[in-house]
Protein backbone atom coordinates (compact mmCIF):
# COMPACT_ATOMS: atom_id res chain seq x y z
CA UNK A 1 -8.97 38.36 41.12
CA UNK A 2 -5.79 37.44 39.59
CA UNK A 3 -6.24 33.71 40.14
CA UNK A 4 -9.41 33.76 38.22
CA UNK A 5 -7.48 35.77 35.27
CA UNK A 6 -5.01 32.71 35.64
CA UNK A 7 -7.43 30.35 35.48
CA UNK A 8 -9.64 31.84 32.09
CA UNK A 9 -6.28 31.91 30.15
CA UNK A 10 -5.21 28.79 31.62
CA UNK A 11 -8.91 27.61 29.94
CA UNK A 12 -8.54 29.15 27.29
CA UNK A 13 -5.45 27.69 25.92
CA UNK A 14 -6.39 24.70 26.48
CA UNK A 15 -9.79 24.26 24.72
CA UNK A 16 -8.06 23.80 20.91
CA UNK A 17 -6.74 20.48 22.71
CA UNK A 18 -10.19 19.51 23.68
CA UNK A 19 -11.63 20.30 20.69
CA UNK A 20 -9.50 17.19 18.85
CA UNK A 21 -10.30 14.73 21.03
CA UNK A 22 -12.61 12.09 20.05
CA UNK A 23 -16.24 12.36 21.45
CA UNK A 24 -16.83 9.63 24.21
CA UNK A 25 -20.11 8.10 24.64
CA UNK A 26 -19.60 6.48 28.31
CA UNK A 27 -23.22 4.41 27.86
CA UNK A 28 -22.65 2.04 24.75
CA UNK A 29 -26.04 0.41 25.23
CA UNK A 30 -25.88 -0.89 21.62
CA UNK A 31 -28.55 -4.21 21.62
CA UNK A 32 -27.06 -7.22 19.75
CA UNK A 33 -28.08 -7.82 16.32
CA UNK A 34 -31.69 -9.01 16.08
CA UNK A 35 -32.08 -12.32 13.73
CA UNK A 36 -33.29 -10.65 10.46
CA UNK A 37 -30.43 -8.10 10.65
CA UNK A 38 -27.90 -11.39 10.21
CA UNK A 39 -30.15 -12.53 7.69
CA UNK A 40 -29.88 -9.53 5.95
CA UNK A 41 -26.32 -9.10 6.20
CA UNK A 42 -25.38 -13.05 5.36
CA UNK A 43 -27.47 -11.67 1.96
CA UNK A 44 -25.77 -8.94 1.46
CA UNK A 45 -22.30 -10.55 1.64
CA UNK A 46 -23.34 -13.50 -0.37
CA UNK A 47 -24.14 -11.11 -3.53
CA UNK A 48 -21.05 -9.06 -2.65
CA UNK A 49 -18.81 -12.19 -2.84
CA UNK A 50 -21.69 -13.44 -6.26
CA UNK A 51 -20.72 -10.08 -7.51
CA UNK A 52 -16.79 -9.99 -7.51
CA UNK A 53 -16.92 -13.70 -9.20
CA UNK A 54 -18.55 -12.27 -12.16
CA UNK A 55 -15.73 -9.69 -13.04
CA UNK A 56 -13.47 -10.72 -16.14
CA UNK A 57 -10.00 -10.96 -15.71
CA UNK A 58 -7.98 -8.80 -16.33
CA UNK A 59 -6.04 -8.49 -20.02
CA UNK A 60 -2.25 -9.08 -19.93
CA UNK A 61 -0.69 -5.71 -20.95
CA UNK A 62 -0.06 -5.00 -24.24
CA UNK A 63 3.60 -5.95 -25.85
CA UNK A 64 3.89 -4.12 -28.83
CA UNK A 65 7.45 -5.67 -29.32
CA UNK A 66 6.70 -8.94 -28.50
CA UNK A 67 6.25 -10.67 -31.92
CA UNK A 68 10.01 -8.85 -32.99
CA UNK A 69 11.67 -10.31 -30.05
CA UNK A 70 12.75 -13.80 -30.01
CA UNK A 71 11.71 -16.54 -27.36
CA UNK A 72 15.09 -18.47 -26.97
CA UNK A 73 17.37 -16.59 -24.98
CA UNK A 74 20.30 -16.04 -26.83
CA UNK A 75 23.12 -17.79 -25.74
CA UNK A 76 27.05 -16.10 -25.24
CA UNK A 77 29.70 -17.87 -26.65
CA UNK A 78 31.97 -19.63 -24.07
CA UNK A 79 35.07 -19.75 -25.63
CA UNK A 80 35.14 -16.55 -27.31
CA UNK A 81 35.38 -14.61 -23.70
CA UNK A 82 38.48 -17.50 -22.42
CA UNK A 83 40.28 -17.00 -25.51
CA UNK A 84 40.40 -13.39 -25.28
CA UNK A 85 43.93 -11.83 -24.71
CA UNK A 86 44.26 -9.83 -21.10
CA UNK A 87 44.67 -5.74 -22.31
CA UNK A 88 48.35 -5.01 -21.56
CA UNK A 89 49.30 -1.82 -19.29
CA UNK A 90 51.65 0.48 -21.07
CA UNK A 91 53.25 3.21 -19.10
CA UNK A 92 54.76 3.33 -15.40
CA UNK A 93 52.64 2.49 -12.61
CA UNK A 94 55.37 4.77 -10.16
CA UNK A 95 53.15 7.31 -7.94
């Protein structure tokens, strides 16, 4: 009697983990795809691809700065930054 007691809780854990497993259909009989079904889908995918060839591009986003800023890049003065004295250090460096 106790081996049967085993066994029902032993089942009875165990059936949430067979309750997520994927159903499994052993006898995939499916039939291959008669010629009016390929028809039918070579249409559909024809106006699918007619379809996304008619959408508009899209807008650029909007700049509302971009007529106040300037199209030349500006450009940094090369001498200004080589004539530039090194800062001194004032003070000890002693640790």
């Amino acid at each position: 009697m106790r081996v049967f007691r085993v066994a029902a809780l032993i089942m009875l854990l165990a059936s949430p983990a067979f309750a997520q497993m994927p159903p499994m259909n052993l006898l995939q009989d499916k039939p291959g795809k008669t010629q009016d079904e390929k028809d039918a889908e070579a249409a559909r995918d024809k106006a699918y691809q007619d379809s996304l060839k008619k959408i508009p591009d899209a807008k650029p986003p909007a700049d509302p700065w971009g007529n106040v800023r300037s199209t030349d890049t500006p450009k940094a003065p090369a001498k200004a930054a080589a004539s530039a004295k090194p800062k001194t250090k004032t003070g000890s460096t002693a640790n």
